[in-house]
C-alpha atoms as a PDB file:
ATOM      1  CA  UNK A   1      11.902  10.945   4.957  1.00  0.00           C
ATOM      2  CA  UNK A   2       9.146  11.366   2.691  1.00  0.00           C
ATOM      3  CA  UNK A   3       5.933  10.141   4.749  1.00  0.00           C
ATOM      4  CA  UNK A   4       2.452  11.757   5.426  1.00  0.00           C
ATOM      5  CA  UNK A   5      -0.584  10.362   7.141  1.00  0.00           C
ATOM      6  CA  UNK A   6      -4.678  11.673   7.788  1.00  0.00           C
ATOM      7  CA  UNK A   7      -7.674  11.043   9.148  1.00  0.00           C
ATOM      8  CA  UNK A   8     -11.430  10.402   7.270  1.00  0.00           C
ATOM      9  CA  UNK A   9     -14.212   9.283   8.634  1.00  0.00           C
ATOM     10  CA  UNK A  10     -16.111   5.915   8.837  1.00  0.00           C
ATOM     11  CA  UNK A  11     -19.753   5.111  10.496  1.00  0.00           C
ATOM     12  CA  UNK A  12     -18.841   5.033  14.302  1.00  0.00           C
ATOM     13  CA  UNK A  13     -15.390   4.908  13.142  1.00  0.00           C
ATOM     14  CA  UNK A  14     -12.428   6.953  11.848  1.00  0.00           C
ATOM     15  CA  UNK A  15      -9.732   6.104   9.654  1.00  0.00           C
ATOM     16  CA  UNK A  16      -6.539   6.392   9.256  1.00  0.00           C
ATOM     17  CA  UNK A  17      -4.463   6.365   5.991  1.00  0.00           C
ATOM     18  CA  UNK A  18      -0.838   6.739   5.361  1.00  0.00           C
ATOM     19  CA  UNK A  19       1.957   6.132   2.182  1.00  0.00           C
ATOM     20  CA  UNK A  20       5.290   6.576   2.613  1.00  0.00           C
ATOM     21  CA  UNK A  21       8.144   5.703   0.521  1.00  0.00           C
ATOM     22  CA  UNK A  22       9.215   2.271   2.581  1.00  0.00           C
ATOM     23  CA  UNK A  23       7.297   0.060   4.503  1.00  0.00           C
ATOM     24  CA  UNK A  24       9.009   1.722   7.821  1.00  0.00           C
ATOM     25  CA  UNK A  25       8.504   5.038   6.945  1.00  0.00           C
ATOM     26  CA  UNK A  26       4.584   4.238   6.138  1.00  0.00           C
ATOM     27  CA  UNK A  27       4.480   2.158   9.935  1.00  0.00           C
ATOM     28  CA  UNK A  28       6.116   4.927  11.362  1.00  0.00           C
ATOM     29  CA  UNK A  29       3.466   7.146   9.809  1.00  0.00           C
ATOM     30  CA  UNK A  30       0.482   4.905  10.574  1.00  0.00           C
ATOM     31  CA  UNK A  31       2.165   4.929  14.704  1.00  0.00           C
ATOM     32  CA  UNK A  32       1.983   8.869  14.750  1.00  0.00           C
ATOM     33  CA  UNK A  33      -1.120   9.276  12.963  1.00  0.00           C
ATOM     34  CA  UNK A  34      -2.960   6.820  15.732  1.00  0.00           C
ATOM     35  CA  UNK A  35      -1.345   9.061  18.539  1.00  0.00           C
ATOM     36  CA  UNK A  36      -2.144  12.375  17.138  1.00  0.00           C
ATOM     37  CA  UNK A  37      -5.691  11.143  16.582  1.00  0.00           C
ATOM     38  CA  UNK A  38      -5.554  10.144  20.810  1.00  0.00           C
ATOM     39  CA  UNK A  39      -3.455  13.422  21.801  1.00  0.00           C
ATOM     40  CA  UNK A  40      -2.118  16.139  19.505  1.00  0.00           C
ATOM     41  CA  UNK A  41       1.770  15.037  19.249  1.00  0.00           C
ATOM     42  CA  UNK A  42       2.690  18.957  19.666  1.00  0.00           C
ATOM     43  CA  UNK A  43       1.665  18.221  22.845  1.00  0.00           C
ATOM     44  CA  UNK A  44       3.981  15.686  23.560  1.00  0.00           C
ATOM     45  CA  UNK A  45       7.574  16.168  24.779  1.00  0.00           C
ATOM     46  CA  UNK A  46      10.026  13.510  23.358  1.00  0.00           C
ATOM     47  CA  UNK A  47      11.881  12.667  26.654  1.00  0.00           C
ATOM     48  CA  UNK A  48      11.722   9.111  26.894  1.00  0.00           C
ATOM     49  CA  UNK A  49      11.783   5.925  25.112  1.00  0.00           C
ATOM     50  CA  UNK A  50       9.469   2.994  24.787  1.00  0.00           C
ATOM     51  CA  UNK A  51      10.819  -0.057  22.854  1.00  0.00           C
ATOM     52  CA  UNK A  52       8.076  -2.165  21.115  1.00  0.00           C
ATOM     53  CA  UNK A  53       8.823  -5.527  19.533  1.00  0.00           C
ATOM     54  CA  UNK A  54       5.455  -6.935  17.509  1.00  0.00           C
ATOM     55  CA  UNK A  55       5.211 -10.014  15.349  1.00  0.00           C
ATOM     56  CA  UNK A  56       2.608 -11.238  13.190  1.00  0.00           C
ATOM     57  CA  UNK A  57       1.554 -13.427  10.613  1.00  0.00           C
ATOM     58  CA  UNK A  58       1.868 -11.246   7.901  1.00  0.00           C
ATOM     59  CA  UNK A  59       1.930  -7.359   6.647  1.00  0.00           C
ATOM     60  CA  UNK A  60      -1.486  -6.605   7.304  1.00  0.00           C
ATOM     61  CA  UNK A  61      -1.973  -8.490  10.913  1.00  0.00           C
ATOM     62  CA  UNK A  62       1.288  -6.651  11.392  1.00  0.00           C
ATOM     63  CA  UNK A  63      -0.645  -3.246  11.280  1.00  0.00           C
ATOM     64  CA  UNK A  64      -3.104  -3.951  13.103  1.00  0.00           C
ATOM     65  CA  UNK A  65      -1.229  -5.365  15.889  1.00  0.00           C
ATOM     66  CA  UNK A  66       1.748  -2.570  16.248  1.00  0.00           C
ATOM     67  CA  UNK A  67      -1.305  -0.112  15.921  1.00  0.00           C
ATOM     68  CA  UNK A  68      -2.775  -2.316  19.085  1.00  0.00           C
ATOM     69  CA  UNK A  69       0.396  -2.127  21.118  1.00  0.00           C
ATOM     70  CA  UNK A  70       0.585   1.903  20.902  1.00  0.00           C
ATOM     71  CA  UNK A  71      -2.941   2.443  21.571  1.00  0.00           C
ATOM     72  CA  UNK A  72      -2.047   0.128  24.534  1.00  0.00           C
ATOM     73  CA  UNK A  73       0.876   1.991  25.746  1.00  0.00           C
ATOM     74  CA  UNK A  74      -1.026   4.988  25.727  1.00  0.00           C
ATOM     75  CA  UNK A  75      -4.399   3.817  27.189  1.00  0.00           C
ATOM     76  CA  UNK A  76      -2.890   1.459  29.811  1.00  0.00           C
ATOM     77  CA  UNK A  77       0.394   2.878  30.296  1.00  0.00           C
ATOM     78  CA  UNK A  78      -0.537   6.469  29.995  1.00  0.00           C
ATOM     79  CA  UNK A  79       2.581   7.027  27.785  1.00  0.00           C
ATOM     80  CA  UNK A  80       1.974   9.818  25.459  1.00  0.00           C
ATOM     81  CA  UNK A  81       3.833   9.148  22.214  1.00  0.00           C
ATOM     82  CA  UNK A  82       5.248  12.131  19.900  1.00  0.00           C
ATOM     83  CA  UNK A  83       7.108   9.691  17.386  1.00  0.00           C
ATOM     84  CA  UNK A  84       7.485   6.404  16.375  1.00  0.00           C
ATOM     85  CA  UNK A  85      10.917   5.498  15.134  1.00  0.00           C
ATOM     86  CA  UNK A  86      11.021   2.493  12.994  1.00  0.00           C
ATOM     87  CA  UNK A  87      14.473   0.355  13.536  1.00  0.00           C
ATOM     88  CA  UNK A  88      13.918  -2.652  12.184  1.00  0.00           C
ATOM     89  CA  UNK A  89      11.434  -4.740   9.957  1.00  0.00           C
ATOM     90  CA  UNK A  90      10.123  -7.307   7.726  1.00  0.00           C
ATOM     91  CA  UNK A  91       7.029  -8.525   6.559  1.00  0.00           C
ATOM     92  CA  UNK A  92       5.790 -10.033  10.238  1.00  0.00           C
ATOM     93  CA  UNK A  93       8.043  -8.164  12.557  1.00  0.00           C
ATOM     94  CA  UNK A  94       8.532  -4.978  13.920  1.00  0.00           C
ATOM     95  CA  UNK A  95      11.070  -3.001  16.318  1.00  0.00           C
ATOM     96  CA  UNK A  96       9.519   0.196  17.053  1.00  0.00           C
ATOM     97  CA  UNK A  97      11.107   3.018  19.865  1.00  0.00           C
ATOM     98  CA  UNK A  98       8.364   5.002  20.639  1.00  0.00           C
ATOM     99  CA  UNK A  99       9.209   8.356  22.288  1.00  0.00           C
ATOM    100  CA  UNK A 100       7.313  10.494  24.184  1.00  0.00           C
ATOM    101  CA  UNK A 101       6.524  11.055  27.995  1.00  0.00           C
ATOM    102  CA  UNK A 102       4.115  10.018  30.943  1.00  0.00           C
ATOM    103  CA  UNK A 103       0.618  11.763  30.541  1.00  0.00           C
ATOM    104  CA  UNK A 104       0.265  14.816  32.521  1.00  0.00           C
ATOM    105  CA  UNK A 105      -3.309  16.512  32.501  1.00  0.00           C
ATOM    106  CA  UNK A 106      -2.388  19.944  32.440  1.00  0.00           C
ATOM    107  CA  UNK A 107      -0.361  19.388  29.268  1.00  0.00           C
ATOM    108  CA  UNK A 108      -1.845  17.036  27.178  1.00  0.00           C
ATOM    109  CA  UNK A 109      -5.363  17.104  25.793  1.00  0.00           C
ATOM    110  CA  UNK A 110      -7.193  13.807  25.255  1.00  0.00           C
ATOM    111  CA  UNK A 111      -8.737  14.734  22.178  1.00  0.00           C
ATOM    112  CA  UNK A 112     -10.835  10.950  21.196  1.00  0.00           C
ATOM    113  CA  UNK A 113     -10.941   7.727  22.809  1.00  0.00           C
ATOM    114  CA  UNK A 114     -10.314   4.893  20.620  1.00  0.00           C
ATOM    115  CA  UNK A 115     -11.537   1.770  21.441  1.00  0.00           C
ATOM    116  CA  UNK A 116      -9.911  -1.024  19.049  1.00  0.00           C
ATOM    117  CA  UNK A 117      -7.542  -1.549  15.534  1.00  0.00           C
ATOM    118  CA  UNK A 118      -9.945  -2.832  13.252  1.00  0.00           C
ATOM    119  CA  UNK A 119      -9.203  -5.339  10.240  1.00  0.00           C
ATOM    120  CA  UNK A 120     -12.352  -3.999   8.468  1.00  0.00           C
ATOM    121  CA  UNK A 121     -11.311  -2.688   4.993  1.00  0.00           C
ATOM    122  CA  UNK A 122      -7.643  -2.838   6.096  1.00  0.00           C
ATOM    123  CA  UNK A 123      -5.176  -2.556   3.180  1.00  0.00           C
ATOM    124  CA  UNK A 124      -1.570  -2.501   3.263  1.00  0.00           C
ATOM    125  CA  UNK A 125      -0.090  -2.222  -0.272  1.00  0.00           C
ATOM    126  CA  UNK A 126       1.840  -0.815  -2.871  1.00  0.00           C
ATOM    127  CA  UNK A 127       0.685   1.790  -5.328  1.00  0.00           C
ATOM    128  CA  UNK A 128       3.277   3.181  -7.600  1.00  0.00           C
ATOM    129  CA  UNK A 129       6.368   2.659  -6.066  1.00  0.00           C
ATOM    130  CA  UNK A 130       4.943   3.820  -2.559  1.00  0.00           C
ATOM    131  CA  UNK A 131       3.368   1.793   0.296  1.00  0.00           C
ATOM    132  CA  UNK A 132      -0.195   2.996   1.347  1.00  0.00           C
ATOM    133  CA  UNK A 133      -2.202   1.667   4.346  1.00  0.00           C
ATOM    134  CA  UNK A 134      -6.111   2.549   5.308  1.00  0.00           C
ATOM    135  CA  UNK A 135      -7.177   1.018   8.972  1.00  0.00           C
ATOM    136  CA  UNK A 136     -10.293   1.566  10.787  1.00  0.00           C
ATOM    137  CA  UNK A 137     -10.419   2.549  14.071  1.00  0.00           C
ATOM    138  CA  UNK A 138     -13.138   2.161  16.710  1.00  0.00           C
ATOM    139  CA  UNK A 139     -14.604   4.819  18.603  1.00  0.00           C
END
């Protein structure tokens, strides 16, 4: 797997950008990158399992809402996610396991508080035979 993922900063916001070689690799990337942003994932035990199933109405949407659904397990389910495994995709769906484990305060540092995906200057592309993605998160 040839993926990597960081962080830059926006006005009031931070970003997140990711390429990858495959559109499941770069997914899995952007999943990561939003929880290590939340909670650094060497934190984060890989114990259990969360299945996520997204759909959307097309690549871009599709970030932005699987990016919605973690921060949502995390910030309503206090799930703490490690990884994001990518099992299946297309261009408006998504099957995602996340893994990780229930948040527990004396392990795992809540390092920002995000408080929405953003579509502002969203891009979800290829660039020379890899797949790159820039989203906007609100803080």
């Amino acid at each position: 797997m040839s993926s990597q993922y960081e962080t830059f900063e926006h006005t009031a916001d931070i970003g997140l950008r990711a390429s990858a070689d495959s559109l499941e690799e770069l997914f899995a990337a952007l999943g990561q990158a939003l929880a290590n942003y939340i909670c650094p994932v060497s934190q984060v035990r890989r114990s259990q399992s969360r299945p996520l199933n997204v759909k959307a109405d097309d690549l871009e949407s599709l970030a932005v809402d699987f990016l919605g659904e973690v921060l949502g397990v995390v910030q309503f389910d206090h799930f703490m996610v490690a990884e994001a495994r990518v099992s299946k995709m297309t261009s408006t769906e998504i099957w995602v396991d996340l893994l990780g484990e229930g948040y527990d305060p004396t392990r795992h540092e809540i390092a920002a508080e995000v408080k929405a995906v953003t579509y502002h200057q969203l891009k979800v592309e290829q660039q020379a035979g890899r797949w790159v993605a820039s989203v906007l998160l609100d803080i």
